[in-house]
N, C-alpha and C. Protein backbone atom coordinates (compact mmCIF):
# COMPACT_ATOMS: atom_id res chain seq x y z
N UNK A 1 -2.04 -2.07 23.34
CA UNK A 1 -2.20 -0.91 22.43
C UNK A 1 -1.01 -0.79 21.47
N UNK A 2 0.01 -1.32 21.91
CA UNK A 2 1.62 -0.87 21.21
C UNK A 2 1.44 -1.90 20.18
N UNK A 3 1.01 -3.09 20.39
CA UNK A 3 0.88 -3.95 19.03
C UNK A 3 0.02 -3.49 18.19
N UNK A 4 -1.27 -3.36 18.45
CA UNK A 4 -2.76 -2.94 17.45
C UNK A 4 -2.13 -1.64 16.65
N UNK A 5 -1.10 -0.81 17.41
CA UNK A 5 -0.11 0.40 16.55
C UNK A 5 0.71 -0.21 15.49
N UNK A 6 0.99 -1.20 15.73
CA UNK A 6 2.37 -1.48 15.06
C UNK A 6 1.72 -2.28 13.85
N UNK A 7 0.22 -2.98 14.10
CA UNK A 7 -0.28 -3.88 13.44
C UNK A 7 -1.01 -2.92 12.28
N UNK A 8 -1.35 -1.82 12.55
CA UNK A 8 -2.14 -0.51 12.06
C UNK A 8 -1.16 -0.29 11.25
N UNK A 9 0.40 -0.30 11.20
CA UNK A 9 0.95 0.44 10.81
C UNK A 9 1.74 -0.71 9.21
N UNK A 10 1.48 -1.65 9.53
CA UNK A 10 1.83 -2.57 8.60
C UNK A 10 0.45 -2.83 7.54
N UNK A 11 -0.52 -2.40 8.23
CA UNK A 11 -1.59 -2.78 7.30
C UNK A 11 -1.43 -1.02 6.65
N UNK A 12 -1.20 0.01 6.89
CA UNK A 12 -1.00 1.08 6.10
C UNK A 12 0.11 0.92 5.01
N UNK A 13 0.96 0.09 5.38
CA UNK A 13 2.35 0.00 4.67
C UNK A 13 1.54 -0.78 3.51
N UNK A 14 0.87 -2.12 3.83
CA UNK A 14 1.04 -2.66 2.81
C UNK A 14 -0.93 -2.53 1.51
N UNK A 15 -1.66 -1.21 2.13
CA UNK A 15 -2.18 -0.80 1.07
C UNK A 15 -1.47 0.13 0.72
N UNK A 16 -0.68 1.14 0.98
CA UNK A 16 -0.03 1.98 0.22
C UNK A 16 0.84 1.05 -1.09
N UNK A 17 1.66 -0.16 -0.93
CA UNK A 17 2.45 -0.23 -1.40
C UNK A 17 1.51 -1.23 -2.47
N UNK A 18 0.50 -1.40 -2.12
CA UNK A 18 -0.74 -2.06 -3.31
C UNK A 18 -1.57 -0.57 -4.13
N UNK A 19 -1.53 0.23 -3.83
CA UNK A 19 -1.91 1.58 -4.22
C UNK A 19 -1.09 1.41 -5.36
N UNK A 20 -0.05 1.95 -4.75
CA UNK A 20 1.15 1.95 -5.71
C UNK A 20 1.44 0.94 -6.74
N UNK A 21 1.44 -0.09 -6.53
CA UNK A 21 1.72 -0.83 -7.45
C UNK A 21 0.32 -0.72 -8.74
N UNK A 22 -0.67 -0.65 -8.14
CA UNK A 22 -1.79 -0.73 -9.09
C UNK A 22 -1.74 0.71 -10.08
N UNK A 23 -1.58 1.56 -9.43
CA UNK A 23 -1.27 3.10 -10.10
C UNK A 23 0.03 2.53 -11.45
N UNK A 24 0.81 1.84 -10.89
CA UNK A 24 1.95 2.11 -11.82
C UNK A 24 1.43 0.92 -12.92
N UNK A 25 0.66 0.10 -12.58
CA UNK A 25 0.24 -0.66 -13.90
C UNK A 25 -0.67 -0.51 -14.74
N UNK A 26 -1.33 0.86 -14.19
CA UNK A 26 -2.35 1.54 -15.00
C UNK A 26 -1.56 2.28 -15.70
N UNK A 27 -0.37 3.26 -15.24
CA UNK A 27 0.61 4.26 -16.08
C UNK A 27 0.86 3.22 -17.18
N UNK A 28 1.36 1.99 -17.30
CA UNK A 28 2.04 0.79 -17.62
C UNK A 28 1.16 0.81 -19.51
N UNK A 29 0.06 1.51 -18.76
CA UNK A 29 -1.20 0.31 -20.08
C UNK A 29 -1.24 1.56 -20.88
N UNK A 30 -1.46 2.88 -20.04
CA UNK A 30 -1.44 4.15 -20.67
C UNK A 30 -0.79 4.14 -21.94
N UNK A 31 0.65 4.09 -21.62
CA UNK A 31 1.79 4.18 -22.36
C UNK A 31 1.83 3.71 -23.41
């Protein structure tokens, strides 16, 4: 269970940090 947590928690990390990046290249085009 402590891995499938830890594994949960890296796959949250790394759509947030694809969220993010996509948000800021839409601000990017705005501009």
């Amino acid at each position: 269970m402590k891995g499938v947590k830890q594994m949960n928690k890296q796959l949250v990390m790394q759509q947030a940090i694809f969220y993010h990046t996509l948000l800021s290249k839409q601000e990017n085009k705005a501009h």
